[in-house]
Protein backbone atom coordinates (compact mmCIF):
# COMPACT_ATOMS: atom_id res chain seq x y z
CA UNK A 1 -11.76 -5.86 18.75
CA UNK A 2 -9.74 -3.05 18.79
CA UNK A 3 -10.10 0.47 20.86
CA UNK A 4 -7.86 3.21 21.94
CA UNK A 5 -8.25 6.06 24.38
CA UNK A 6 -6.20 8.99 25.90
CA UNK A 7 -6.56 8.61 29.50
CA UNK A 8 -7.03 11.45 31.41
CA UNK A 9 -3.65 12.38 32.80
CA UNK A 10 -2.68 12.25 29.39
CA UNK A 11 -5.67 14.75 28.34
CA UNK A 12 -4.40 17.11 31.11
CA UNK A 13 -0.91 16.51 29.53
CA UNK A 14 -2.09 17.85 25.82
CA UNK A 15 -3.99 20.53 27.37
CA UNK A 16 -1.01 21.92 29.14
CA UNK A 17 1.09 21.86 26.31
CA UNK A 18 -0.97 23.52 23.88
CA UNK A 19 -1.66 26.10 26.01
CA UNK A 20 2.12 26.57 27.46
CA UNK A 21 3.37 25.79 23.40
CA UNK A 22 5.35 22.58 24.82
CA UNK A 23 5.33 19.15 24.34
CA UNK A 24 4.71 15.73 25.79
CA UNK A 25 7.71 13.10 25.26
CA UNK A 26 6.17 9.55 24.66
CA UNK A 27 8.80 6.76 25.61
CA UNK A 28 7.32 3.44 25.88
CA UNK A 29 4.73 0.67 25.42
CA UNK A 30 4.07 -1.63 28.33
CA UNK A 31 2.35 -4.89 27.38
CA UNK A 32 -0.39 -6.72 29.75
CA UNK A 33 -2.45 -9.73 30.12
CA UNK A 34 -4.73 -7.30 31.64
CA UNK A 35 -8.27 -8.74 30.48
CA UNK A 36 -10.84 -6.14 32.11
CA UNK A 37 -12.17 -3.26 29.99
CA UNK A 38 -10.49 0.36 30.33
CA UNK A 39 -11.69 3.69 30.70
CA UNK A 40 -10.09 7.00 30.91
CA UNK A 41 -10.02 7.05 34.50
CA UNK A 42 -6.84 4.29 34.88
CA UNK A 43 -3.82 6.47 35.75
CA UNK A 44 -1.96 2.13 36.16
CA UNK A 45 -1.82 -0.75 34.29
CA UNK A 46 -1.68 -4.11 35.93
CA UNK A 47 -0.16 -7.28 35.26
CA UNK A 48 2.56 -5.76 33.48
CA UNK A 49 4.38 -8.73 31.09
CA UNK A 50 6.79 -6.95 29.22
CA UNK A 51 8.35 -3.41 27.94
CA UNK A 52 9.36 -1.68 24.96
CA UNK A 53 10.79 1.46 24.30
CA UNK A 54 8.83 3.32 21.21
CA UNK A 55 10.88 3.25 18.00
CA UNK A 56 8.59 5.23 15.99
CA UNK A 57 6.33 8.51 16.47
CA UNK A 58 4.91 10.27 13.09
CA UNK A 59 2.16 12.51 12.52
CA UNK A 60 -0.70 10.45 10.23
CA UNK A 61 -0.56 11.52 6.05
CA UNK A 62 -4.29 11.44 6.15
CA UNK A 63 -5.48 13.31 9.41
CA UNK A 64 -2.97 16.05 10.93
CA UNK A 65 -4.76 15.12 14.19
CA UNK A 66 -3.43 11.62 14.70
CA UNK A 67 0.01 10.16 15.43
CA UNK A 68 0.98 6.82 14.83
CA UNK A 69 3.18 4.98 17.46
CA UNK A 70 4.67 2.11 15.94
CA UNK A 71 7.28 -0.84 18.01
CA UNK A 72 8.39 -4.16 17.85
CA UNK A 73 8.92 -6.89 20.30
CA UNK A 74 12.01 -8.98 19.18
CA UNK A 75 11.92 -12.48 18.41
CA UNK A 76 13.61 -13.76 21.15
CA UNK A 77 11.05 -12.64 23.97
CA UNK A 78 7.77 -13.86 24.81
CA UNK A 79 5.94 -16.60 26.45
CA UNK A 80 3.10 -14.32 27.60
CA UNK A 81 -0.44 -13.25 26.39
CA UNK A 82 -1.01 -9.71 25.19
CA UNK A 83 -4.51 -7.95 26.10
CA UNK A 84 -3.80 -4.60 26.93
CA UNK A 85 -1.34 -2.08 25.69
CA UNK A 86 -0.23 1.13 27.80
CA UNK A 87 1.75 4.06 25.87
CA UNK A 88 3.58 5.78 29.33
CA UNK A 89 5.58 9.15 28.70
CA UNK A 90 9.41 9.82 29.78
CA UNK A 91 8.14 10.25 33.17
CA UNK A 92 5.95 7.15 33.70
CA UNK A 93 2.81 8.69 33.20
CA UNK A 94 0.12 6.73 31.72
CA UNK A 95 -0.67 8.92 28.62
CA UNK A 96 -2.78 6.35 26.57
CA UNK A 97 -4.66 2.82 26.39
CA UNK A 98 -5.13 0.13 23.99
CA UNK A 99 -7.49 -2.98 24.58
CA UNK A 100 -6.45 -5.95 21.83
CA UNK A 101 -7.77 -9.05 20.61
CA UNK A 102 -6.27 -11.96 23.06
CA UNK A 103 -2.65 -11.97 21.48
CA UNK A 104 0.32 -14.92 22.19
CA UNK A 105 4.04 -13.87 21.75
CA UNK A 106 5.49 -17.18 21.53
CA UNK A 107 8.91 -17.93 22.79
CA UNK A 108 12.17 -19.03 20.28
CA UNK A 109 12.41 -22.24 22.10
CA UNK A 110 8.67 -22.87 20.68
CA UNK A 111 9.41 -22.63 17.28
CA UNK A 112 6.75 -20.42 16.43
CA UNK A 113 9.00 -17.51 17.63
CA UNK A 114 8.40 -14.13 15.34
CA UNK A 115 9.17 -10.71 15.22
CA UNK A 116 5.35 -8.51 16.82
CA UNK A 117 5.17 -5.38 15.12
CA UNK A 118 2.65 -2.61 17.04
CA UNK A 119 1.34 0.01 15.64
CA UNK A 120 -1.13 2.40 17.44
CA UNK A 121 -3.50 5.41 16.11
CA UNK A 122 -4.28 8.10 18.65
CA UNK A 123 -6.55 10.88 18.32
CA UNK A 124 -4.49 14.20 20.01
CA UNK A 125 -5.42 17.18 18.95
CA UNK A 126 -2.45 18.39 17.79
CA UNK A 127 -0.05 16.29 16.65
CA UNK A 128 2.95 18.55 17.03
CA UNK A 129 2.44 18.84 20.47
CA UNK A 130 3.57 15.02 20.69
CA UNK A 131 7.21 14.09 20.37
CA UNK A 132 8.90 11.00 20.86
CA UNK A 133 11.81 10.31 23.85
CA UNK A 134 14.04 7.40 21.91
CA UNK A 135 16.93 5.66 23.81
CA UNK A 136 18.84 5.10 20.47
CA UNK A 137 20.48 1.93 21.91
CA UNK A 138 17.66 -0.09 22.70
CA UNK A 139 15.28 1.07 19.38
CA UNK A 140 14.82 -1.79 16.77
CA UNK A 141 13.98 -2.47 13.74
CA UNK A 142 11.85 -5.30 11.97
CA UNK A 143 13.80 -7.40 9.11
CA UNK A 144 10.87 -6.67 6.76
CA UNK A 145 11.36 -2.62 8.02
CA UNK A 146 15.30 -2.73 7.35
CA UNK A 147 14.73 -4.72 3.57
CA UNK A 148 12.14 -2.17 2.74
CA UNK A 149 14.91 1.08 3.68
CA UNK A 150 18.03 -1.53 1.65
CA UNK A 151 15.27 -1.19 -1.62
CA UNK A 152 14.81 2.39 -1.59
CA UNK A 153 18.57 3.18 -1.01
CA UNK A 154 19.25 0.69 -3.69
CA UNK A 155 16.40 2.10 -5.91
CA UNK A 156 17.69 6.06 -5.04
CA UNK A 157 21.58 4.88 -6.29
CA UNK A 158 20.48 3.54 -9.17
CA UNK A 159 18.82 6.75 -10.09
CA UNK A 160 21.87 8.89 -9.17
CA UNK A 161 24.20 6.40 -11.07
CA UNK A 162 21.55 7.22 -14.00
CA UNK A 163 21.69 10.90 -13.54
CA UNK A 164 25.52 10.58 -13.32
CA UNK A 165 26.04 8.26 -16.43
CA UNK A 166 23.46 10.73 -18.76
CA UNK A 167 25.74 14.02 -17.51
CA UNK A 168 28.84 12.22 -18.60
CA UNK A 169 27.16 11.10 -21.62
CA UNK A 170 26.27 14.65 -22.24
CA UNK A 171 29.74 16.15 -21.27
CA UNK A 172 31.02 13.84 -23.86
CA UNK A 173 28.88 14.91 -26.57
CA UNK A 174 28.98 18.16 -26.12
CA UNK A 175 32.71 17.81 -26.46
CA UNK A 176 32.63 15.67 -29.28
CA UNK A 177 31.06 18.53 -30.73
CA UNK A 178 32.82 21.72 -30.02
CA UNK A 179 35.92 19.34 -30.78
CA UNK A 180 34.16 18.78 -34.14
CA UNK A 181 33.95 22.77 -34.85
CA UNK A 182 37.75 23.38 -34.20
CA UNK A 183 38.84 20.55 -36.64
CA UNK A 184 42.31 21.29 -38.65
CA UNK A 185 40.18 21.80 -41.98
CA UNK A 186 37.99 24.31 -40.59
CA UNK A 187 40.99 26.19 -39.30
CA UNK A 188 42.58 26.30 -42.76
CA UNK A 189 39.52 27.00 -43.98
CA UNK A 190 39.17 30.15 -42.20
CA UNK A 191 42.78 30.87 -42.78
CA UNK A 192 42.58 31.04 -46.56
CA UNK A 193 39.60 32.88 -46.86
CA UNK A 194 40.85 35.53 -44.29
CA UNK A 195 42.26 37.81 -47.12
CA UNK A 196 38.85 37.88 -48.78
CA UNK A 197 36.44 37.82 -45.29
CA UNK A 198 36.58 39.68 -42.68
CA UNK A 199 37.43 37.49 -39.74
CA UNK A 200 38.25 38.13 -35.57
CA UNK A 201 39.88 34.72 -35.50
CA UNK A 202 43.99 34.44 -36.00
CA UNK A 203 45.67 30.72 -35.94
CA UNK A 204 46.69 31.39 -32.72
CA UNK A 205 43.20 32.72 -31.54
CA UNK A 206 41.49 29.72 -33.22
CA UNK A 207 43.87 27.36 -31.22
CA UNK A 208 44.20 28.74 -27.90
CA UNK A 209 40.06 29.07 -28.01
CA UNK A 210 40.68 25.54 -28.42
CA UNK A 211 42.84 24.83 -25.98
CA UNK A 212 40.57 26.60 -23.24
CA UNK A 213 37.64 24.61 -24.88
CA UNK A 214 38.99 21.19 -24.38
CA UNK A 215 40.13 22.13 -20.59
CA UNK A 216 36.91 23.00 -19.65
CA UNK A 217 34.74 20.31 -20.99
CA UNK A 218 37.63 18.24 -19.18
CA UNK A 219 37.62 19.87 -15.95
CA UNK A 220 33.91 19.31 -15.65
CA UNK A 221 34.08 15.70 -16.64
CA UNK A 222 36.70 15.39 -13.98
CA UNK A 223 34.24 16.95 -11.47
CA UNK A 224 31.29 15.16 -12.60
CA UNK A 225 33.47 11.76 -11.93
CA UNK A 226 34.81 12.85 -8.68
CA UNK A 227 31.35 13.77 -7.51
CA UNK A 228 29.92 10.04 -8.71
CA UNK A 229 33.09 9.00 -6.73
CA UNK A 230 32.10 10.40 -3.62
CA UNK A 231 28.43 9.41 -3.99
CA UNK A 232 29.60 5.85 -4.59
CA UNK A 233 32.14 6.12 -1.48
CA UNK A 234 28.83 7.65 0.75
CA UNK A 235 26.38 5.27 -0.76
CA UNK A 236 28.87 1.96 -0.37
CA UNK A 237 29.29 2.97 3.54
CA UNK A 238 25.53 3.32 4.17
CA UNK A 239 25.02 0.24 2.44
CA UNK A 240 27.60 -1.57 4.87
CA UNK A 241 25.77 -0.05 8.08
CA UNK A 242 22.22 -1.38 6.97
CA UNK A 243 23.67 -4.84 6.21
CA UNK A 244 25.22 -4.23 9.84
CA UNK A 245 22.07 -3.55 11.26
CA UNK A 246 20.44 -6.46 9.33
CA UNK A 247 23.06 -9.02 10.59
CA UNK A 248 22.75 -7.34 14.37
CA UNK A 249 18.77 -7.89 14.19
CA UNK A 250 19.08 -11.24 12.72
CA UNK A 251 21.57 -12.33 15.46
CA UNK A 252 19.26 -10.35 18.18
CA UNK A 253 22.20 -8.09 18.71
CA UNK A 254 22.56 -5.45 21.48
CA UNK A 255 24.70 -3.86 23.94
CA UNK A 256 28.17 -5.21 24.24
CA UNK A 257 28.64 -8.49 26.97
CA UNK A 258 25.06 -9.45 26.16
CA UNK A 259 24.96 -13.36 25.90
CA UNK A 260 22.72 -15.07 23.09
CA UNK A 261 21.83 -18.49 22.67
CA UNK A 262 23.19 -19.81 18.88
CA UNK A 263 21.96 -22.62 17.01
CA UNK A 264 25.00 -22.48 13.99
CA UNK A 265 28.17 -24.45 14.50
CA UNK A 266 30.39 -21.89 13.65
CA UNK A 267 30.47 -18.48 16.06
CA UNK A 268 29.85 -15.57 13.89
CA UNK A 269 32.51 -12.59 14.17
CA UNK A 270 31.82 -10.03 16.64
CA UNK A 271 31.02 -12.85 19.13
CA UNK A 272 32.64 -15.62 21.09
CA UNK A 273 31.89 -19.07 22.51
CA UNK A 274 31.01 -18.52 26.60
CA UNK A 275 33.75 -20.70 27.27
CA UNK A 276 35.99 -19.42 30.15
CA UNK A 277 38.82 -18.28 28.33
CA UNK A 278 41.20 -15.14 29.47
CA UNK A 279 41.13 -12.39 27.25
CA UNK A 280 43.57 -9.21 26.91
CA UNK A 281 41.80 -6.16 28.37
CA UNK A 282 43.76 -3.72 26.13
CA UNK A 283 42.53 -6.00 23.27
CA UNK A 284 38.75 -5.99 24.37
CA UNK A 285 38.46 -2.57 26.35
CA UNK A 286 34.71 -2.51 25.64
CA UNK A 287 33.80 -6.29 27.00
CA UNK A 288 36.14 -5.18 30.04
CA UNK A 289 34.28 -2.52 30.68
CA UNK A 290 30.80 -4.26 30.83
CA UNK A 291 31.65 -7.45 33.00
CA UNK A 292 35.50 -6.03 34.28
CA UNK A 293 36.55 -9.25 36.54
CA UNK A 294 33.46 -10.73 37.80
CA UNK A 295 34.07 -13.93 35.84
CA UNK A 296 37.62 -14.39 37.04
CA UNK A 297 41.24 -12.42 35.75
CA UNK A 298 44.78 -13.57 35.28
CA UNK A 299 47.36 -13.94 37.43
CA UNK A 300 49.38 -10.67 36.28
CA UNK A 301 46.24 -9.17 36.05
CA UNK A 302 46.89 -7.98 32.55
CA UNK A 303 43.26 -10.75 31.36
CA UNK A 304 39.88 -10.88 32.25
CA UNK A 305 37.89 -14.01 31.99
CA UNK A 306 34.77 -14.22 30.19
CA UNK A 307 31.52 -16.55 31.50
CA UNK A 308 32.36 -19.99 31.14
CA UNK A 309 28.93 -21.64 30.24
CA UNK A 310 29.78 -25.21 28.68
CA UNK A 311 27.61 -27.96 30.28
CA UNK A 312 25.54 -25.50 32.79
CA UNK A 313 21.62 -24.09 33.08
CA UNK A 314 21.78 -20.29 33.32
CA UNK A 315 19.45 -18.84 35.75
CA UNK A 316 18.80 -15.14 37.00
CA UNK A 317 20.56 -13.86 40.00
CA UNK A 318 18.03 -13.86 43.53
CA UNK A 319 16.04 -16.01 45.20
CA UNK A 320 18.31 -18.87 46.17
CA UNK A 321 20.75 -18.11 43.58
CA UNK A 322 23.84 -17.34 43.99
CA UNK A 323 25.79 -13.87 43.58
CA UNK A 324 26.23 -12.80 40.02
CA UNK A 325 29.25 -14.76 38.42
CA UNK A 326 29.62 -17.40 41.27
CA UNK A 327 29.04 -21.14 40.57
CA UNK A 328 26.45 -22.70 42.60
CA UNK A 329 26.97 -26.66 42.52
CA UNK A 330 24.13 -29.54 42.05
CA UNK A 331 21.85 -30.39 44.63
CA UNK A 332 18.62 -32.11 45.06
CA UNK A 333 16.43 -31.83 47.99
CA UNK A 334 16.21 -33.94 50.82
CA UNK A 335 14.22 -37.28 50.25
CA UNK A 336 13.46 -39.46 53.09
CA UNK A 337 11.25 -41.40 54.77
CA UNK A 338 10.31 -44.07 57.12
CA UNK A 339 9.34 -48.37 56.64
CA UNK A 340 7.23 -50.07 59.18
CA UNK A 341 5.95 -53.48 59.52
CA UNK A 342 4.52 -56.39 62.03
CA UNK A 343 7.15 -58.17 63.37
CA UNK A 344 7.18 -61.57 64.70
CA UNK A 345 9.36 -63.27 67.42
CA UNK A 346 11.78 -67.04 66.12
CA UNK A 347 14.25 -67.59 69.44
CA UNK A 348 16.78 -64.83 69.41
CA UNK A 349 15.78 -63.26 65.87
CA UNK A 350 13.05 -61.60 63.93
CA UNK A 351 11.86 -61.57 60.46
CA UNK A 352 9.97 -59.31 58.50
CA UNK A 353 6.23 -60.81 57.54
CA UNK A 354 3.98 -59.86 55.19
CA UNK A 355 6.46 -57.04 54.14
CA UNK A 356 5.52 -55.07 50.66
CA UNK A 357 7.30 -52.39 48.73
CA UNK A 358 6.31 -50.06 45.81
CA UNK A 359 8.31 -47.94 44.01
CA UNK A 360 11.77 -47.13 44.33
CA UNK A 361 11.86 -49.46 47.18
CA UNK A 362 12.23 -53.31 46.16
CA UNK A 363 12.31 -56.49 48.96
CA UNK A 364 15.53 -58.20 49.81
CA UNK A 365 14.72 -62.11 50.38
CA UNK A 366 16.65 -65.07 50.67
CA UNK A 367 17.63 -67.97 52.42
CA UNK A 368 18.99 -66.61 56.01
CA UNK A 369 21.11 -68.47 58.83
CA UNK A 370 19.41 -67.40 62.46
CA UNK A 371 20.84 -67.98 65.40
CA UNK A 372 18.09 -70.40 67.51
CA UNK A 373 15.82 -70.74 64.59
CA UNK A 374 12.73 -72.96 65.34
CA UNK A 375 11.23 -72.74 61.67
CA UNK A 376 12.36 -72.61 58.20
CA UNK A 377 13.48 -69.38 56.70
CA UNK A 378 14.06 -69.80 53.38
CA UNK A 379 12.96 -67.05 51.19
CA UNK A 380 11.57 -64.96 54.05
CA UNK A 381 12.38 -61.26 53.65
CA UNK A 382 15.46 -59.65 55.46
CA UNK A 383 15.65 -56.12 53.46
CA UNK A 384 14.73 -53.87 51.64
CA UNK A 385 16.69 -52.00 48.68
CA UNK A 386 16.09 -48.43 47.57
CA UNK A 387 16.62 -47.64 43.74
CA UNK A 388 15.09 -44.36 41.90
CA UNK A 389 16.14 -46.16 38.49
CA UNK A 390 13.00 -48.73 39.17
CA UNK A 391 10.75 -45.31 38.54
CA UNK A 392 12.54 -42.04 36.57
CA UNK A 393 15.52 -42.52 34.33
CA UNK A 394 19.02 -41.40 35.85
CA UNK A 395 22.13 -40.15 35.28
CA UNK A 396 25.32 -38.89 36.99
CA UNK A 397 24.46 -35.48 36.88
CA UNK A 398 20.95 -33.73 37.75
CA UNK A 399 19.12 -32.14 35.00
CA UNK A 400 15.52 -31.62 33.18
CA UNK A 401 14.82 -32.66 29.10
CA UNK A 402 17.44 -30.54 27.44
CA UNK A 403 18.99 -29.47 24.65
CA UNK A 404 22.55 -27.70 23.87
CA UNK A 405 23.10 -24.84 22.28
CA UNK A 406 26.06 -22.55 22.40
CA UNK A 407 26.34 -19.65 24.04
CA UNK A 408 27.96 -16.22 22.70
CA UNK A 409 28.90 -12.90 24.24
CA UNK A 410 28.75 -9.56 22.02
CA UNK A 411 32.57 -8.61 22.34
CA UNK A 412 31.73 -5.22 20.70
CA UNK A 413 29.36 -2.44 19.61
């Protein structure tokens, strides 16, 4: 199932600016687990999961009166169910709905972690009266999205280096042949029939025409390179900045400090292992401008230090958690509890009868000395021990099924 409608607000919206001649500025898609059925009357979506700035906003080829809103949720969020979709303008106005089939966005650390590409059809009117409000630094792109634009640049330099090897080709024929009509025969040639023909061409005329021939088929051979030059140049840097782009989605990249999880061995560049070390701030102005000394600094105050995450579960700041950048040690809570049993009176002592532990609690028995002892206590029980190893494997060190990956900070844009 699949169904879209403008809600109302956002009918009121389209109304005012077609008649005013203005536009509404679409921002984002907010995704929620939302099951219930929607109608034009919701001016709030509930259960809000997650958010995503629109990347795309274009008028449909086949029907002038629909746009297409197109985003992606990255790989590296999820862990929620999708069943409603809300499109909310610059000004968090709901402007549109969208009721999907139950979707999952799984999480990386499920394995089944993928890129989820939206893409919504809405009915407006008039489609120029919709634009899109982009916060360049947060828009992505899909890996399939950024191959498909590294083909058609590829495919569009190919045909310019075609255009560009056929004009040289060209160039060079052409001066191949006017080269060919100013040959030293033809010029005597000319010369000894000028006493019988009547000719406009001297020696001298003949070879300063050449002369200016050759430096023009030249000078536009030399132009013709330099262009292909600078195409190459402007085609070579555009080339870089996709595979940039690739690399940044591939590694989930975003603003500078942001701190990934990475499964390789070896820290890619731009990036550096979360591992407490003092850095220069004149040699990383942009990293010391987005976490500055929260992490620690040097002594002369000329370093910053950088989260030191080696060994430690990462968790977000509130609750009982501490301030942001401040350690918080291990701890447990309290366990305790009480043991009761009958007791039984031998002279100036007493034993423990019919005594039974569970658990992490074990009994302590054993052949015991009594002072005025009337009966035999050999075996009897005395204690008891208390051991959480008897129920839930242990360690020196507190901590839930894990596994270690290292962590990187973006030292750059």
């Amino acid at each position: 199932m699949y169904e879209t409608l403008i809600t109302k607000k956002g009918q009121e919206l389209l109304a005012k600016a077609l008649s005013t001649n203005t536009q509404v500025a679409l921002k984002e898609i907010r995704f929620s687990d939302y099951a219930g059925s929607i109608n034009e009357n919701m001016n709030v979506l509930a259960s809000i999961k997650h958010t995503q700035d629109i990347t795309s906003n274009m008028q449909d080829t086949n029907n002038a009166n629909t746009i297409v809103i197109e985003t992606l949720i990255p790989a590296n969020i999820g862990g929620f169910y999708i069943e409603t979709l809300g499109v909310y303008t610059n000004k968090g106005e709901l402007f549109a709905l969208a009721k999907i089939n139950s979707t999952y966005k799984p999480l990386l650390s499920e394995n089944l972690a993928t890129d989820l590409h939206v893409k919504l059809y809405l009915q407006v009117g008039n489609a120029t009266n919709v634009v899109l409000n982009i916060d360049e630094s947060v828009v992505l792109a899909s890996r399939e999205y950024v191959n498909a634009e590294l083909l058609l640049i590829k495919d569009e330099f190919n045909k310019s280096q075609n255009l560009q090897d056929n004009k040289i080709s060209a160039l060079e024929n052409t001066k191949a042949e006017k080269l060919q009509v100013f040959t030293r025969d033809e010029i005597n040639v000319k010369l000894n029939t000028k006493a019988d023909k009547t000719t406009t061409y001297t020696k001298v005329e003949v070879d300063n025409s050449q002369t200016t021939q050759n430096t023009t088929i030249s000078t536009n051979h030399t132009s013709v390179l330099n262009q292909l030059a600078l195409q190459n140049t402007q085609m070579s840097k555009l080339m870089t900045q996709c595979q940039n782009l690739l690399t940044k989605i591939e590694l989930g990249g975003g603003k500078v400090g942001m701190i990934f999880m990475y499964a390789g061995a070896t820290i890619p560049s731009n990036y550096m292992l979360c591992d407490g070390r003092e850095l220069l701030k004149t040699a990383y102005p942009q990293l010391f401008q987005a976490i500055g000394t929260i992490y620690g600094e040097s002594t002369d105050k000329l370093k910053f230090k950088i989260p030191d995450l080696r060994g430690k579960f990462v968790r977000c700041v509130g609750g009982n958690a501490f301030a942001l950048g401040v350690l918080q040690g291990d701890a447990i809570r309290n366990i305790k509890g009480d043991m009761k049993a009958a007791k039984e009176s031998w002279g100036n002592a007493q034993f423990i009868d019919a005594l039974d532990c569970t658990g992490v609690f074990e009994v302590i028995k054993g052949n015991k000395s009594w002072t005025g002892d009337s009966q035999p206590n050999a075996n009897q029980a005395w204690g008891v021990s208390f051991d959480v190893s008897r129920v839930v494997p242990t360690a020196n060190e507190n901590r839930p099924i894990n596994m270690a990956m290292n962590f990187i900070i973006q030292l750059k844009e």
